[in-house]
N, C-alpha and C. Protein backbone atom coordinates (compact mmCIF):
# COMPACT_ATOMS: atom_id res chain seq x y z
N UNK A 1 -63.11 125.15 -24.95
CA UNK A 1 -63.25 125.81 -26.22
C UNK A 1 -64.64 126.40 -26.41
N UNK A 2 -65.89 125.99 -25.51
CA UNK A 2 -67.31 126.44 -26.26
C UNK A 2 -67.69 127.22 -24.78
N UNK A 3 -66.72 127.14 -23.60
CA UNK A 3 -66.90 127.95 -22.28
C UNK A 3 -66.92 129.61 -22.56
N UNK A 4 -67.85 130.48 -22.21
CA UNK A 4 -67.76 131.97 -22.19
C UNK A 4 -67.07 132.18 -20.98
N UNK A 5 -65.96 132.97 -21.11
CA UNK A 5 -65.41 133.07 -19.76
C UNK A 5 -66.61 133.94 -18.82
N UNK A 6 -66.57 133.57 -17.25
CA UNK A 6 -67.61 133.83 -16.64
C UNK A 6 -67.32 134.73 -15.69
N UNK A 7 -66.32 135.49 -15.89
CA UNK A 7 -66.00 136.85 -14.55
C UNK A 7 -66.71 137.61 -15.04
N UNK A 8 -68.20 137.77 -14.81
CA UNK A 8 -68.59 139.44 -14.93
C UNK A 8 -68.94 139.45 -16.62
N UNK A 9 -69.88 140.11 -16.68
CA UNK A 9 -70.16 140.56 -18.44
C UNK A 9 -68.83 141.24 -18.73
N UNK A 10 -68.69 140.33 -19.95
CA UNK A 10 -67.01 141.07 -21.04
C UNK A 10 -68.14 141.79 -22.11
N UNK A 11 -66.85 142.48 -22.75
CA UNK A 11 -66.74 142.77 -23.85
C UNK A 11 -67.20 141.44 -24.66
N UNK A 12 -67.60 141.51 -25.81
CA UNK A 12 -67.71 140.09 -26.45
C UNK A 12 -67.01 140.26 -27.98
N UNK A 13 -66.04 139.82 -28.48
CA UNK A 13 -66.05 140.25 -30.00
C UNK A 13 -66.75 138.82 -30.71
N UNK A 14 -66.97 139.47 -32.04
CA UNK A 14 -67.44 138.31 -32.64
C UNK A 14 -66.86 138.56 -34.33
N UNK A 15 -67.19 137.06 -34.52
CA UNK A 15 -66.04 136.71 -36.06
C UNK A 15 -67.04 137.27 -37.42
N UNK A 16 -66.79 137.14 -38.10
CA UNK A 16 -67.12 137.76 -39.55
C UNK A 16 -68.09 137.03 -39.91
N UNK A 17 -68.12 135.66 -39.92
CA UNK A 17 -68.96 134.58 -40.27
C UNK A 17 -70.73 134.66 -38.98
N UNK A 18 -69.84 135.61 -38.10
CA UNK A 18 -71.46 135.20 -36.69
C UNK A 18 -72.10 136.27 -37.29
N UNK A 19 -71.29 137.61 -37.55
CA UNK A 19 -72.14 138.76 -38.03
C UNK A 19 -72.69 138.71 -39.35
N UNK A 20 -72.55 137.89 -40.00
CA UNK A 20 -73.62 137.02 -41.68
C UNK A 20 -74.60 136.65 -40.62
N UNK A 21 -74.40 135.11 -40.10
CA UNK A 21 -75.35 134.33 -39.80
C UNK A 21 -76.07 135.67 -38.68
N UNK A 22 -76.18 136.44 -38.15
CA UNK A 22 -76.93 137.01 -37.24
C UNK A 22 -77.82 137.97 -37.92
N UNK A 23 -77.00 138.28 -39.01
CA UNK A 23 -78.29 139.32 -40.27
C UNK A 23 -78.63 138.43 -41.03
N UNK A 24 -78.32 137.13 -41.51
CA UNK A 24 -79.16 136.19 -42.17
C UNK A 24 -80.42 135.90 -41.28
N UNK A 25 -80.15 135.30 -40.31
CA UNK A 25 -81.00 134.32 -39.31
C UNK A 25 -81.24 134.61 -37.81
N UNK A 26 -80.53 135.84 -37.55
CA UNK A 26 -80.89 136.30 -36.35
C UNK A 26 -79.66 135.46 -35.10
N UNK A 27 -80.40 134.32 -34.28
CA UNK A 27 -79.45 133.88 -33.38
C UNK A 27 -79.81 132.16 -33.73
N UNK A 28 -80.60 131.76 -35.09
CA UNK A 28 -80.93 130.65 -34.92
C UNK A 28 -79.70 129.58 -35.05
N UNK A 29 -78.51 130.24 -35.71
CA UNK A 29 -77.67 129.33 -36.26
C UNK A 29 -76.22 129.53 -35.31
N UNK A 30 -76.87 130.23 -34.11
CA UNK A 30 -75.65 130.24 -33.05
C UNK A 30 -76.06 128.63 -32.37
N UNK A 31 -75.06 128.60 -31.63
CA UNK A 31 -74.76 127.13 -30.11
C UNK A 31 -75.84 128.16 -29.27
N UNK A 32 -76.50 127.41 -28.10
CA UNK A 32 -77.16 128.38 -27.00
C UNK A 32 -75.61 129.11 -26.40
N UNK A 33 -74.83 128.65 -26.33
CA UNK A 33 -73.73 129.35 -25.48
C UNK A 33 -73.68 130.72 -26.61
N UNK A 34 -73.30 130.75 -27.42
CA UNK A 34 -73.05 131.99 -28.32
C UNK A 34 -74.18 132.87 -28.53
N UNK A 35 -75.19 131.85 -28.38
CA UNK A 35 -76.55 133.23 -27.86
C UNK A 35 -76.58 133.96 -26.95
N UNK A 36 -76.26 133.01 -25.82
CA UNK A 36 -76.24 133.57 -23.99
C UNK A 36 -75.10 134.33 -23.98
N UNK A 37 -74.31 134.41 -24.77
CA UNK A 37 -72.72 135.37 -24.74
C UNK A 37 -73.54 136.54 -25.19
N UNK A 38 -73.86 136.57 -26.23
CA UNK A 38 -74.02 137.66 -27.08
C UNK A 38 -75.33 138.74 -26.04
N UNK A 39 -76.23 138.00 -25.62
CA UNK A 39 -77.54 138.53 -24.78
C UNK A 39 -76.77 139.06 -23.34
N UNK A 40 -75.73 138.56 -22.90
CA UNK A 40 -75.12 138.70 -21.69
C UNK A 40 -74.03 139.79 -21.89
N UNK A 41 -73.45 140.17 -23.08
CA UNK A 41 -72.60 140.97 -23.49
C UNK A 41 -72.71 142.18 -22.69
N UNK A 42 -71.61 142.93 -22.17
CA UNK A 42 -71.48 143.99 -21.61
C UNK A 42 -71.19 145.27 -22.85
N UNK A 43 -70.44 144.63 -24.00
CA UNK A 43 -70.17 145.64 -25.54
C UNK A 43 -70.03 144.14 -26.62
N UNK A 44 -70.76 144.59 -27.36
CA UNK A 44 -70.39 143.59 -28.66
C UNK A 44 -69.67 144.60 -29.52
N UNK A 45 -68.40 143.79 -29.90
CA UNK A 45 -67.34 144.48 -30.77
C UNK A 45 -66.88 143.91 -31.72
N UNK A 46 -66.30 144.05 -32.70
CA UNK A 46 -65.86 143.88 -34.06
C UNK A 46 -64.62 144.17 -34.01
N UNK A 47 -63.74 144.06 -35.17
CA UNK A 47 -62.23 144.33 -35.15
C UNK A 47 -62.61 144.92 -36.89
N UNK A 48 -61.69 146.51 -36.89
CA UNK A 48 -62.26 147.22 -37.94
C UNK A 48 -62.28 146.30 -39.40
N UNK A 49 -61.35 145.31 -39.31
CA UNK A 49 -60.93 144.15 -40.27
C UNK A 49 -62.02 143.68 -40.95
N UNK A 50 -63.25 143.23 -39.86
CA UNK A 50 -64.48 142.55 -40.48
C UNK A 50 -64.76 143.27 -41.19
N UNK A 51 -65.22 144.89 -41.24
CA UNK A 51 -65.97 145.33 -42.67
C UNK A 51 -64.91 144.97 -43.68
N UNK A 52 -63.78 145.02 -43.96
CA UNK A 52 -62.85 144.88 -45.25
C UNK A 52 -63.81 143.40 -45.10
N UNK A 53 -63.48 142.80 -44.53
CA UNK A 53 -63.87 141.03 -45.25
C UNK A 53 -65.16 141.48 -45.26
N UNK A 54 -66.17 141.30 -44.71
CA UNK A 54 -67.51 141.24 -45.33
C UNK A 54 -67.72 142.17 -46.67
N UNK A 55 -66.79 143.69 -46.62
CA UNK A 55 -66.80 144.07 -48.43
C UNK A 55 -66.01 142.73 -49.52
N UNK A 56 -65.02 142.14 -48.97
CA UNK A 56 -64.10 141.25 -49.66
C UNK A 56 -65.57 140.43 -49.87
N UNK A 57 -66.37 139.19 -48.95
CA UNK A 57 -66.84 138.44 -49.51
C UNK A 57 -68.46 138.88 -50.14
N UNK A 58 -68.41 140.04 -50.26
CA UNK A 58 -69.46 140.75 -51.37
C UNK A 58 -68.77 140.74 -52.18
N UNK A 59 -67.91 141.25 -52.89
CA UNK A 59 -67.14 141.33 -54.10
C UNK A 59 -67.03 140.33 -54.86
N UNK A 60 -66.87 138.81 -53.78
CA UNK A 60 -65.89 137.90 -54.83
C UNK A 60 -68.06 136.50 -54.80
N UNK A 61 -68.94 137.43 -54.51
CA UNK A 61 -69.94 136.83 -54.45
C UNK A 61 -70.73 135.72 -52.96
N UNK A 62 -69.91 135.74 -52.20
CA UNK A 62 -69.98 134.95 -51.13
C UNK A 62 -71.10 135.49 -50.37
N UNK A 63 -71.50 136.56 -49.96
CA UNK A 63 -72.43 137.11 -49.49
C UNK A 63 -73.15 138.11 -50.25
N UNK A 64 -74.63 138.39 -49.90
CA UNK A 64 -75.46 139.29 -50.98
C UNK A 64 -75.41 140.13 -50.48
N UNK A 65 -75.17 140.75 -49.37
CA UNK A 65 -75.62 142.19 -48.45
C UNK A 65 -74.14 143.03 -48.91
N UNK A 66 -74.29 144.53 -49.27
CA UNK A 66 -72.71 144.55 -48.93
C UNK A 66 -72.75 145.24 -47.56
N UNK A 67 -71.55 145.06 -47.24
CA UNK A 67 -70.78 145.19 -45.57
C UNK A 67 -71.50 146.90 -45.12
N UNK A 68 -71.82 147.82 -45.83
CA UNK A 68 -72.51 148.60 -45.41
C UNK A 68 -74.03 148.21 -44.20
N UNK A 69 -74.79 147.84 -45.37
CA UNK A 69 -75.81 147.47 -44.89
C UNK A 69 -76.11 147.00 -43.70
N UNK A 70 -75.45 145.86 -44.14
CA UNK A 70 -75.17 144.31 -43.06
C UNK A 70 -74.67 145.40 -41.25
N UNK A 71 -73.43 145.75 -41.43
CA UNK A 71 -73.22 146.37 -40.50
C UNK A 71 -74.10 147.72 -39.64
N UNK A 72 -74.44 148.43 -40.51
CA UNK A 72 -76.11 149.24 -40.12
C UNK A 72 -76.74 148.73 -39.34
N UNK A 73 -77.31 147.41 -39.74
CA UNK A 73 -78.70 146.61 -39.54
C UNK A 73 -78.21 146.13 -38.07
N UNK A 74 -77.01 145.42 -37.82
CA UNK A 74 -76.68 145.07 -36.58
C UNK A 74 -76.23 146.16 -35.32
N UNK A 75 -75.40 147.10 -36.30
CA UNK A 75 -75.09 148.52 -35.19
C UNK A 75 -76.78 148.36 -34.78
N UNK A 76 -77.59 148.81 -35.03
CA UNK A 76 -78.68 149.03 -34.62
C UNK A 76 -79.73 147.91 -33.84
N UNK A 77 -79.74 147.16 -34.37
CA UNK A 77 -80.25 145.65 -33.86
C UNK A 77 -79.25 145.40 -32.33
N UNK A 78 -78.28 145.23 -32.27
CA UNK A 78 -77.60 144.88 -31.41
C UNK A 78 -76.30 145.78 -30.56
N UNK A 79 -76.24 146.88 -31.13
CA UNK A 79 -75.68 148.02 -30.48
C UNK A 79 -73.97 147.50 -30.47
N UNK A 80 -73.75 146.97 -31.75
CA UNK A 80 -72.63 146.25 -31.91
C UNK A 80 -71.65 147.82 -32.53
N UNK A 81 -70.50 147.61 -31.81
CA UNK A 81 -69.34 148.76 -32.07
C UNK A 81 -68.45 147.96 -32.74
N UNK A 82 -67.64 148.97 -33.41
CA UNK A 82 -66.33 148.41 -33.98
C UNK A 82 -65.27 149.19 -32.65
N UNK A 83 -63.99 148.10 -32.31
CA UNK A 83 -62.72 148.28 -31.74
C UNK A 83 -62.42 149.60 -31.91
N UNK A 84 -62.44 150.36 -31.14
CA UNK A 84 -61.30 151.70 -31.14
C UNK A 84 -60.18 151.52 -30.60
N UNK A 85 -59.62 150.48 -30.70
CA UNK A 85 -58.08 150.32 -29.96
C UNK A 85 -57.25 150.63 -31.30
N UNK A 86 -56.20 151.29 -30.54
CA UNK A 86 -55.42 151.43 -32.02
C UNK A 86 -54.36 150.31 -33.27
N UNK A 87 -54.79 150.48 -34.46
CA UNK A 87 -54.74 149.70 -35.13
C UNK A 87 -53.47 149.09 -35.37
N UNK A 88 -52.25 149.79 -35.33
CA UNK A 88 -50.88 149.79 -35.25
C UNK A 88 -50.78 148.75 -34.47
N UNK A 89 -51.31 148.78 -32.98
CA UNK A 89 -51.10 147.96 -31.95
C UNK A 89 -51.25 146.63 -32.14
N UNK A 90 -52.97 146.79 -33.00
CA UNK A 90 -53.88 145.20 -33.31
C UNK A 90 -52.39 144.63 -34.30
N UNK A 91 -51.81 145.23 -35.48
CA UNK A 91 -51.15 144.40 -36.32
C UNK A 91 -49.89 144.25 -35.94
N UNK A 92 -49.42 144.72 -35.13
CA UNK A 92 -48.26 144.73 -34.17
C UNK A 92 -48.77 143.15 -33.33
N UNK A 93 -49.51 143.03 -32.76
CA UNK A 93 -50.11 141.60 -31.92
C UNK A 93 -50.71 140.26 -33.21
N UNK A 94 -51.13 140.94 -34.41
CA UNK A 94 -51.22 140.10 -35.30
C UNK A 94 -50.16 139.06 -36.03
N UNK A 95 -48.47 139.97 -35.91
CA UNK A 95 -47.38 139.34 -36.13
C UNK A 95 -47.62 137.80 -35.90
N UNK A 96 -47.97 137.95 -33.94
CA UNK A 96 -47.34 137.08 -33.75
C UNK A 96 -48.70 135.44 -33.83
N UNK A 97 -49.70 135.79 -34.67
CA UNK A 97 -50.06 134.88 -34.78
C UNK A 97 -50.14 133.91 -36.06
N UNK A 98 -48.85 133.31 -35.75
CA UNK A 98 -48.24 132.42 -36.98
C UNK A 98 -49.36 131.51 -37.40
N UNK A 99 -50.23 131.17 -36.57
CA UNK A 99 -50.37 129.47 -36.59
C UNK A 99 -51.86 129.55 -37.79
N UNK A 100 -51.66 130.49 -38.45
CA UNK A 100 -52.33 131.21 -39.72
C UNK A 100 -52.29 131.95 -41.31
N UNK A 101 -52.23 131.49 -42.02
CA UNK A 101 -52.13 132.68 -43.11
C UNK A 101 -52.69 133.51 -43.41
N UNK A 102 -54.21 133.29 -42.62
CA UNK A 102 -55.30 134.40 -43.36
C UNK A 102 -55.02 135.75 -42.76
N UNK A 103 -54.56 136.84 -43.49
CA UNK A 103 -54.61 138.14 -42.66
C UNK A 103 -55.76 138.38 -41.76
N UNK A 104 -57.25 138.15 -42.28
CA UNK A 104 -58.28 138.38 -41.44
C UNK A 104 -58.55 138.16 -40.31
N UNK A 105 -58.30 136.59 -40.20
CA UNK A 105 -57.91 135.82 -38.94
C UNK A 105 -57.42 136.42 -37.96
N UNK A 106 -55.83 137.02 -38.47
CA UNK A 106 -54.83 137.08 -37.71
C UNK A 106 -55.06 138.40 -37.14
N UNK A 107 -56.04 139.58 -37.90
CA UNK A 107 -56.30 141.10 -37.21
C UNK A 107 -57.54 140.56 -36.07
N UNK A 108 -58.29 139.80 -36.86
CA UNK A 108 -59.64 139.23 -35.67
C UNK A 108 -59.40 139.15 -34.68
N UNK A 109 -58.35 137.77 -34.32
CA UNK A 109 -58.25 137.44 -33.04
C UNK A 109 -56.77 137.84 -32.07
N UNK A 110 -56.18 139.18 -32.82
CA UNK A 110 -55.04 140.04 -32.28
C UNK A 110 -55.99 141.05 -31.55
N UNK A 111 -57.11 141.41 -32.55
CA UNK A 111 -57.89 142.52 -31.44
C UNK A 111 -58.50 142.08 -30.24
N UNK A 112 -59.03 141.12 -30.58
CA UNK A 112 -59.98 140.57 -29.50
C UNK A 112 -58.72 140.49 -28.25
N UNK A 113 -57.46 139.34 -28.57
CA UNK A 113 -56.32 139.21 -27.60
C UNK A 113 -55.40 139.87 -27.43
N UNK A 114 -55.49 141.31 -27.81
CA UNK A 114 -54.95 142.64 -27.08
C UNK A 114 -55.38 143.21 -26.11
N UNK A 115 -56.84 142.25 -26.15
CA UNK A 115 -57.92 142.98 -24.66
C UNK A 115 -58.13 142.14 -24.02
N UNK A 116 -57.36 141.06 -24.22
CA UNK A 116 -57.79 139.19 -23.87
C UNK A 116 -59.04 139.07 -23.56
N UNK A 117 -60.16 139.32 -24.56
CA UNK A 117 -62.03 139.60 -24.51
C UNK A 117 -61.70 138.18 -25.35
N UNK A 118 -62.87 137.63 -24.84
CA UNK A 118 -63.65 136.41 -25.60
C UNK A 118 -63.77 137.15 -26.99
N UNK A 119 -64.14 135.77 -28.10
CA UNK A 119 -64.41 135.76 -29.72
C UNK A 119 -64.96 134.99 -29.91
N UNK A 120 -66.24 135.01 -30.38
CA UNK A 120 -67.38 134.14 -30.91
C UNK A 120 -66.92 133.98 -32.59
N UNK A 121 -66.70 132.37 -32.29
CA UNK A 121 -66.57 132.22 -33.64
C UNK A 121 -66.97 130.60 -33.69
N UNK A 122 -67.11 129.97 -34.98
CA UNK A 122 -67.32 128.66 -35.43
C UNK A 122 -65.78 127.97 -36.00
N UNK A 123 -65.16 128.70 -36.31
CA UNK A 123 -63.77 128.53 -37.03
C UNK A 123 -63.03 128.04 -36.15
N UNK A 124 -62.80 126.52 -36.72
CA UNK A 124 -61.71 125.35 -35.78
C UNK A 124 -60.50 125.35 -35.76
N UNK A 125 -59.77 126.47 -36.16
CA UNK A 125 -58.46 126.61 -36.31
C UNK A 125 -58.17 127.87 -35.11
N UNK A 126 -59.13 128.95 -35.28
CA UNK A 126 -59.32 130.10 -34.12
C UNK A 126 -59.67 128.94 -33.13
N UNK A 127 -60.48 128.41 -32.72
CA UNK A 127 -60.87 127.62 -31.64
C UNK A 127 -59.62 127.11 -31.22
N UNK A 128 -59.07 126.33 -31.97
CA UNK A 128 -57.53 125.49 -31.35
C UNK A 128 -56.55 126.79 -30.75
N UNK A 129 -56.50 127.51 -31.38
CA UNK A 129 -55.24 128.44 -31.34
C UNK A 129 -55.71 129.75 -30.44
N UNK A 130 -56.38 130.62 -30.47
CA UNK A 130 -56.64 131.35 -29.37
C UNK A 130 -57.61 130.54 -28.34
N UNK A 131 -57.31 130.77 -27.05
CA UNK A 131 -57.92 130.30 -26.16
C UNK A 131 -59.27 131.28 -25.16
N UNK A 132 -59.36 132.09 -25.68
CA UNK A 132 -60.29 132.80 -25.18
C UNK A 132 -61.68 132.50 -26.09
N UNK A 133 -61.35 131.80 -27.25
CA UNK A 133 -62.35 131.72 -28.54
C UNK A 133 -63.35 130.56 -27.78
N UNK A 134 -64.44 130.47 -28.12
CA UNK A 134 -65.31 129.83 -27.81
C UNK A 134 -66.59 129.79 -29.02
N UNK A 135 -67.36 128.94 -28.78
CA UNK A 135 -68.94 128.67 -30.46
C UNK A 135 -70.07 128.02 -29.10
């Protein structure tokens, strides 16, 4: 579960919650493994989903930055892209991940496992259930 798969620099996606803590705090509040992923990254990617949630948890107060910003600061800091795979496809692969209610979740780790790319995340329910997920 905390293994980066090790064939070759991937793609890396990462969860909604790493891209806060990485414009809060930089890499202090990653595992060293989720640092060494992220520094080793061949593309750091997003699933277009995260900006809706990071606008969602500006709105309802959870975070101070809104999702503009936040996302700016890291495109640039870290040369982080959002998914161009097509979106139809991601929620088409999102169906089938029952073992969830959160829509967010379920677009997160459909994009990431449409490309079967690793997902940096802290979230113990993604950890159990996709297996490419790793913290």
């Amino acid at each position: 579960m905390s293994a980066v798969p090790t064939a070759g620099p991937l793609p890396v996606y990462l969860d909604t919650h790493v891209l806060v803590w990485l414009y809060q705090d930089g890499v202090s509040r990653l595992t060293p493994t989720g640092s060494h992923a992220i520094d080793a990254a061949e593309r750091l990617l997003i699933s277009p989903i995260v900006e809706l949630e990071l606008a969602h948890l500006h709105e309802i107060g959870r975070i101070n930055c809104d999702a503009a910003t936040l996302l700016d600061v890291l495109r640039r800091e870290l040369d982080l892209e959002t998914c161009k795979r097509p979106f139809a496809s991601v929620v088409g692969a999102a169906v089938d991940q029952t073992w969830t209610r959160d829509p967010f979740d379920r677009l997160i780790v459909a994009q990431a496992a449409h490309g079967k790319a690793p997902l940096l995340t802290a979230d113990r329910n993604i950890l159990v259930h996709y297996a490419r997920a790793f913290w």
